[in-house]
Each structure stands twice: as structure tokens, then as C-alpha cells.
PDB file of N, CA and C in Angstrom:
ATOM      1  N   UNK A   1      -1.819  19.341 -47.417  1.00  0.00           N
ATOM      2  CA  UNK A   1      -2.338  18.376 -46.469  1.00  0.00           C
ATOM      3  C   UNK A   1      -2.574  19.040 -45.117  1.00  0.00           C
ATOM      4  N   UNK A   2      -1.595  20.343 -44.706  1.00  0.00           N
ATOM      5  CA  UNK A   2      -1.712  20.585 -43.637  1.00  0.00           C
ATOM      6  C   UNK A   2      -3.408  21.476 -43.518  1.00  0.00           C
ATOM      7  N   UNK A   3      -3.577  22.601 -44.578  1.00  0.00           N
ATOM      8  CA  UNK A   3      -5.073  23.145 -44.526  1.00  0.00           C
ATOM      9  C   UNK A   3      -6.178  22.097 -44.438  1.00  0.00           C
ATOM     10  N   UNK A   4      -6.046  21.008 -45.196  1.00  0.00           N
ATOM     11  CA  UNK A   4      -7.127  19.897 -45.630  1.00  0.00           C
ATOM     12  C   UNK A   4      -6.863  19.396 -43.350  1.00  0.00           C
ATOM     13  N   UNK A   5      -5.796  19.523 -43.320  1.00  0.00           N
ATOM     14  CA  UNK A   5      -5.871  18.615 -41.772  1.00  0.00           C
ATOM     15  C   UNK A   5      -6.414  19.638 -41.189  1.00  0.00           C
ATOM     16  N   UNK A   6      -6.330  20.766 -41.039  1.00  0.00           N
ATOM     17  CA  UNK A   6      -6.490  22.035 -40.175  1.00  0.00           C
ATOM     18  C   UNK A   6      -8.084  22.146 -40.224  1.00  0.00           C
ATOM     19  N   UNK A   7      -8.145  22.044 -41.395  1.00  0.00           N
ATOM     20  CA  UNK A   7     -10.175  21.910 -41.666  1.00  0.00           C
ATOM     21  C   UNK A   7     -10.715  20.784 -40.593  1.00  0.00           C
ATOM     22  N   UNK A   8     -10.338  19.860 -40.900  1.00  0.00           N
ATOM     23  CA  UNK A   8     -10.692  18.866 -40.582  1.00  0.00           C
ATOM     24  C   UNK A   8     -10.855  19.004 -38.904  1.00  0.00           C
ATOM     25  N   UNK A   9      -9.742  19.271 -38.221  1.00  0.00           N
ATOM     26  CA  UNK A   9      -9.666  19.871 -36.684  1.00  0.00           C
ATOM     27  C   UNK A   9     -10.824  20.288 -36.385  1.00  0.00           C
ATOM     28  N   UNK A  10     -10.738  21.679 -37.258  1.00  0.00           N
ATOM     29  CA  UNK A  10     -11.734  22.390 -36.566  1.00  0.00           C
ATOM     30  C   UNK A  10     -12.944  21.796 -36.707  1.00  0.00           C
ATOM     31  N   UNK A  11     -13.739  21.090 -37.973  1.00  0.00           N
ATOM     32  CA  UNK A  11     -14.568  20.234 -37.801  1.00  0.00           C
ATOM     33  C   UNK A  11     -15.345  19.617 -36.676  1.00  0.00           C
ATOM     34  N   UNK A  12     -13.737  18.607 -36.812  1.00  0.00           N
ATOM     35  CA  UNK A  12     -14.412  17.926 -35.695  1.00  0.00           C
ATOM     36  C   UNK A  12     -14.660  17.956 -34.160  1.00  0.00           C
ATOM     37  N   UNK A  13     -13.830  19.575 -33.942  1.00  0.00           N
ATOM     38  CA  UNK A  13     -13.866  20.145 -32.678  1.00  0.00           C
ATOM     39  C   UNK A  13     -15.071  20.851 -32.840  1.00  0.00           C
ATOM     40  N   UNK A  14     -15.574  21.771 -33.594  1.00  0.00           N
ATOM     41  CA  UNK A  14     -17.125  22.170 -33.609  1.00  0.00           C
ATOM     42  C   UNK A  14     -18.058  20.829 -33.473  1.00  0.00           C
ATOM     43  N   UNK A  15     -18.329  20.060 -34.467  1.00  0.00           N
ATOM     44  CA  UNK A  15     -19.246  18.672 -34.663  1.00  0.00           C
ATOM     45  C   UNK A  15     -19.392  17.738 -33.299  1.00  0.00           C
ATOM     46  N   UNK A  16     -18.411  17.667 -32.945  1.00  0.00           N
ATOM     47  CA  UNK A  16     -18.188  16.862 -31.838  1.00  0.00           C
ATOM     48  C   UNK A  16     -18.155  17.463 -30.136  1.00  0.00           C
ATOM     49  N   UNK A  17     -17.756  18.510 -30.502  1.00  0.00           N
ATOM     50  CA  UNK A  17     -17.408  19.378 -28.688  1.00  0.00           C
ATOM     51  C   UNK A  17     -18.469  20.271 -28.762  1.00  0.00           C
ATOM     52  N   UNK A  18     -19.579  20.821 -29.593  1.00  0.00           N
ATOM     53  CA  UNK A  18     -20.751  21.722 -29.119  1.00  0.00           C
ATOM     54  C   UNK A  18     -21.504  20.390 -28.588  1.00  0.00           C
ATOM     55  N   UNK A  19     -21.486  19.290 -28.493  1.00  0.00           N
ATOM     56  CA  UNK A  19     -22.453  18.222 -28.568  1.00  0.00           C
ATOM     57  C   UNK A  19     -22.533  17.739 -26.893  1.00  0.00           C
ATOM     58  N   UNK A  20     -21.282  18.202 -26.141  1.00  0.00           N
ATOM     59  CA  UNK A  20     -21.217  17.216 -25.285  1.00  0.00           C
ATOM     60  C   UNK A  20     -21.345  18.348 -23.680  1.00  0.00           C
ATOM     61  N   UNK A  21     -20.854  18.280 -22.630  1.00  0.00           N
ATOM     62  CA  UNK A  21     -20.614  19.050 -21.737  1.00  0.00           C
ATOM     63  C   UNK A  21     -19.440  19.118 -21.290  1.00  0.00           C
ATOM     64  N   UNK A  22     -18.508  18.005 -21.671  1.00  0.00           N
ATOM     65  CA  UNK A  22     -17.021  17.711 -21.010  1.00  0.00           C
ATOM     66  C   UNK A  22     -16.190  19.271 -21.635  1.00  0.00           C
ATOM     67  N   UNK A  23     -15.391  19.792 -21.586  1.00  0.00           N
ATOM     68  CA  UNK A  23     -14.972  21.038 -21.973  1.00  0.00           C
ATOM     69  C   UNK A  23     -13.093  21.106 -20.930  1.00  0.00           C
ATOM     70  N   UNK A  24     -12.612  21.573 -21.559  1.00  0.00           N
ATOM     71  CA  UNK A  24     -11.327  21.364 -21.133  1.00  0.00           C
ATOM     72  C   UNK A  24     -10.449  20.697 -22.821  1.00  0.00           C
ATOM     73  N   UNK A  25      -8.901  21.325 -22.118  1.00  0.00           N
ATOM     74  CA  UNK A  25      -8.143  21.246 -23.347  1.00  0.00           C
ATOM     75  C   UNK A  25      -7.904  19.634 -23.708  1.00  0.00           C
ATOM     76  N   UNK A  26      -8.130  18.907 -23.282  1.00  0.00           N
ATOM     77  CA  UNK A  26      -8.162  17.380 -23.159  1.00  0.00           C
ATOM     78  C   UNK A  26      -8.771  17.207 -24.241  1.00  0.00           C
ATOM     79  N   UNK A  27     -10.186  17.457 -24.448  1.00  0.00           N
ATOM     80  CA  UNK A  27     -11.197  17.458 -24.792  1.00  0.00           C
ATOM     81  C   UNK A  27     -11.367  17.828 -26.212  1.00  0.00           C
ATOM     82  N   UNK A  28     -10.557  19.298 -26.169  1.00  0.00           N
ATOM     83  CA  UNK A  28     -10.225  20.090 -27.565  1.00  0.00           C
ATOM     84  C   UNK A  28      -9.471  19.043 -28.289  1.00  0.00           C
ATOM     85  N   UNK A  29      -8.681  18.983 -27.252  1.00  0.00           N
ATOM     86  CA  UNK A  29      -7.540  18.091 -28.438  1.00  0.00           C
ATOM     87  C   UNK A  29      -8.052  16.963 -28.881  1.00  0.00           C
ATOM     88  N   UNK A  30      -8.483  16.005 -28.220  1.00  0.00           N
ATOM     89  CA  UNK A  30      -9.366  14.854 -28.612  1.00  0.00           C
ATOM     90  C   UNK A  30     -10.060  15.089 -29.337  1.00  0.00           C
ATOM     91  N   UNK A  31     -11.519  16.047 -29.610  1.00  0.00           N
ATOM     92  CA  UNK A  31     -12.185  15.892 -30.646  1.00  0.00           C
ATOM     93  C   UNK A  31     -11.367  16.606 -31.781  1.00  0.00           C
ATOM     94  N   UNK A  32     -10.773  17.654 -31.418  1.00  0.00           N
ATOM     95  CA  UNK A  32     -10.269  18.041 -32.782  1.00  0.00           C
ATOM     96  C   UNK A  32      -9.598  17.309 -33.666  1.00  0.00           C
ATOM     97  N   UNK A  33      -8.701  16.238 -33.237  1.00  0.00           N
ATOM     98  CA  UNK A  33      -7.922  14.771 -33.685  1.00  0.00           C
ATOM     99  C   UNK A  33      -9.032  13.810 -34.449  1.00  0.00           C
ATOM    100  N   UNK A  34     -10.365  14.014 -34.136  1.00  0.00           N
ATOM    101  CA  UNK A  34     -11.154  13.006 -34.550  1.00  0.00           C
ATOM    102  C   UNK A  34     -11.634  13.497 -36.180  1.00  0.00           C
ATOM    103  N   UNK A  35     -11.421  14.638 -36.268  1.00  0.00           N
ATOM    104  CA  UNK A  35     -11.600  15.091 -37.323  1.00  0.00           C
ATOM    105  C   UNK A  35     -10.094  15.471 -38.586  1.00  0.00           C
ATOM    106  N   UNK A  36      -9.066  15.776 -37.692  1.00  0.00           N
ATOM    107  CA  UNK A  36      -7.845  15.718 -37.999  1.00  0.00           C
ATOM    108  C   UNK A  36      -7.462  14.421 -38.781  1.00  0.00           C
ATOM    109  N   UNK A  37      -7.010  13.541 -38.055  1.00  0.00           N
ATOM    110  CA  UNK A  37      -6.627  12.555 -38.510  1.00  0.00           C
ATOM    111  C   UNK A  37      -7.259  11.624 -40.253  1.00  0.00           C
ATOM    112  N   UNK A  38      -8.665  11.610 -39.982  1.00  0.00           N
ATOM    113  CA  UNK A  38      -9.291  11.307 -41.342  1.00  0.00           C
ATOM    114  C   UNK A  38      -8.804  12.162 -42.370  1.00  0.00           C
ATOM    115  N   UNK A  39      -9.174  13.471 -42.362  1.00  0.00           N
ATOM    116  CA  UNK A  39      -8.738  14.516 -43.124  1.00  0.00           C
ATOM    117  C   UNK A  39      -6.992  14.301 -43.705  1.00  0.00           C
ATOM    118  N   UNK A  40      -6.218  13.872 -42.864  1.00  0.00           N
ATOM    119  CA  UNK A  40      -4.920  14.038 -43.444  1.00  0.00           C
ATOM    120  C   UNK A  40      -4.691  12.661 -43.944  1.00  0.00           C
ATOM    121  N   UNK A  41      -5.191  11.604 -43.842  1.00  0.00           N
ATOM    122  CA  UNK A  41      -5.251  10.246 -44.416  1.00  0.00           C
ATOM    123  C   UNK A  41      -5.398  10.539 -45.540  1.00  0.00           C
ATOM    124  N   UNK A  42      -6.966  10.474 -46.010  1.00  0.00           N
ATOM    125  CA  UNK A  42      -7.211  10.979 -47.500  1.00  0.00           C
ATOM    126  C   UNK A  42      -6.697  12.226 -47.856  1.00  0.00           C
ATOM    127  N   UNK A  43      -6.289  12.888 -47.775  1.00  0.00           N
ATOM    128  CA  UNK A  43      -5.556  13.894 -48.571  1.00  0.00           C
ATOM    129  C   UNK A  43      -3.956  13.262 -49.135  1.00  0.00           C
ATOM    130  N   UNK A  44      -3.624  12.370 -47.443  1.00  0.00           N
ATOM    131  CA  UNK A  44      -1.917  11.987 -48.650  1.00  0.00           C
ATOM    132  C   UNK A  44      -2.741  10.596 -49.424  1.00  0.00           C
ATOM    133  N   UNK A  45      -3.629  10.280 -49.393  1.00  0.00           N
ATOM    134  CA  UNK A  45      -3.488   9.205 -50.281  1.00  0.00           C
ATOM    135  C   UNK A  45      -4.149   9.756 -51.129  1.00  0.00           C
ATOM    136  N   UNK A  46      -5.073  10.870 -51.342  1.00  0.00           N
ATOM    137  CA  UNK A  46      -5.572  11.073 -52.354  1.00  0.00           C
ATOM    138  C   UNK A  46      -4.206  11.730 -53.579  1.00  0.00           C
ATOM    139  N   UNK A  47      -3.012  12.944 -53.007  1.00  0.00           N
ATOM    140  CA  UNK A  47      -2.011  13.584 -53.584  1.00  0.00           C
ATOM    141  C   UNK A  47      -0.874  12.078 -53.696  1.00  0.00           C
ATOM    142  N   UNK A  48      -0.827  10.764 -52.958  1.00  0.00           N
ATOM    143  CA  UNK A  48      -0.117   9.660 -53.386  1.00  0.00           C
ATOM    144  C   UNK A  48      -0.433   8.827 -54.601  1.00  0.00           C
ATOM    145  N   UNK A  49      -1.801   9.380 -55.009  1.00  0.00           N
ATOM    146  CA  UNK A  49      -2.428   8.051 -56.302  1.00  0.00           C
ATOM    147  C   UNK A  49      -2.384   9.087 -57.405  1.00  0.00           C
ATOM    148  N   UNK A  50      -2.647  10.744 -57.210  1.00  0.00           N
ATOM    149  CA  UNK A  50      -2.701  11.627 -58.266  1.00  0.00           C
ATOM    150  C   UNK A  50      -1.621  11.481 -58.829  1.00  0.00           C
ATOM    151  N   UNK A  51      -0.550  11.343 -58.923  1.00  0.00           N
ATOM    152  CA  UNK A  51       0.959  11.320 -59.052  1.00  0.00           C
ATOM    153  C   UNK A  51       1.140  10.085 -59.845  1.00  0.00           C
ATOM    154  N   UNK A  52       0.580   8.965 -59.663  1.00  0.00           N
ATOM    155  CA  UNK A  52       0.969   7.895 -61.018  1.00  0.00           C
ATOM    156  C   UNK A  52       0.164   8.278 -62.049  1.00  0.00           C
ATOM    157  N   UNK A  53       0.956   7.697 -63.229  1.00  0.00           N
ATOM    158  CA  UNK A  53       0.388   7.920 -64.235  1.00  0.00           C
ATOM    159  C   UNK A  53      -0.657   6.650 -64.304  1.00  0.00           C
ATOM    160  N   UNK A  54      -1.878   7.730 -65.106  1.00  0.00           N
ATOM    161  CA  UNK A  54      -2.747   6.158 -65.773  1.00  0.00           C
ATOM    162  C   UNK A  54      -2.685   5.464 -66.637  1.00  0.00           C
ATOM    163  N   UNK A  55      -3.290   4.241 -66.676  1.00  0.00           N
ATOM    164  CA  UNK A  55      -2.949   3.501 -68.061  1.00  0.00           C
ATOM    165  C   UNK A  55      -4.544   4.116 -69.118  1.00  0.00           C
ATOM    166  N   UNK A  56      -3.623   4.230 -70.311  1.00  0.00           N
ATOM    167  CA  UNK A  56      -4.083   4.885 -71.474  1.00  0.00           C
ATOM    168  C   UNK A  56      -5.076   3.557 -71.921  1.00  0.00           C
ATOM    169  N   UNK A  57      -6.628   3.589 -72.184  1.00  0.00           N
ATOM    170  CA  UNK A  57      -7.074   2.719 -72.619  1.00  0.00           C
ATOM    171  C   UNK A  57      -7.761   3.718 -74.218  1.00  0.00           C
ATOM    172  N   UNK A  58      -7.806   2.731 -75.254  1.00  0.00           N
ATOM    173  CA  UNK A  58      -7.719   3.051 -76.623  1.00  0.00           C
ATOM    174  C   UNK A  58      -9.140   2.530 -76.840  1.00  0.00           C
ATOM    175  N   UNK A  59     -10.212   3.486 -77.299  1.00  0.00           N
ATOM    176  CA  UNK A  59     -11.645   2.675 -77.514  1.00  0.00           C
ATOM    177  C   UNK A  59     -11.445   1.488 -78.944  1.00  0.00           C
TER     178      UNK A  59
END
């Protein structure tokens, strides 16, 4: 979760902070969070649902 979040950072610190003029660590941190945060959502819920078992359907 932490690489899948770490991607995500940098993401959204490239995507979002080449775009604008504001610049400062404020800034870093903010957009990089905008991309962070999604990224580590779906990853634990995606590794929280992999983990049950499915129900077996029989054609």
C-alpha cells in the first residue's frame, strides 16, 4: 500500500503542481496528498476484499 501510495504522491504532485504557479512546500504537500490519499484507499480496499473467500457458483 505504501509504493501504490508513494505512486500516487508523486502523481499527483507532477499532474497537479506543473499546472499551477503557486510553488512552495505547502503546495508539494497538498498536491502530492491529492494523489496520495486515493491511491491508498483503493489499494486497502482493494487487498481488504482479495482476502475473502468467494462464493463457489456451480453451472
Amino acid at each position: 500500500m505504501l509504493i501504490v501510495g508513494s505512486a500516487g504522491f508523486a502523481a499527483g504532485e507532477l499532474l497537479h503542481g506543473l499546472q499551477g504557479r503557486d510553488s512552495g512546500v505547502v503546495q508539494f504537500i497538498l498536491h502530492g496528498l491529492s494523489g496520495f490519499l486515493p491511491a491508498m484507499i483503493s489499494s486497502w480496499l482493494a487487498h481488504k476484499y482479495a482476502e475473502q473467500p468467494q462464493a463457489a457458483t456451480h453451472p
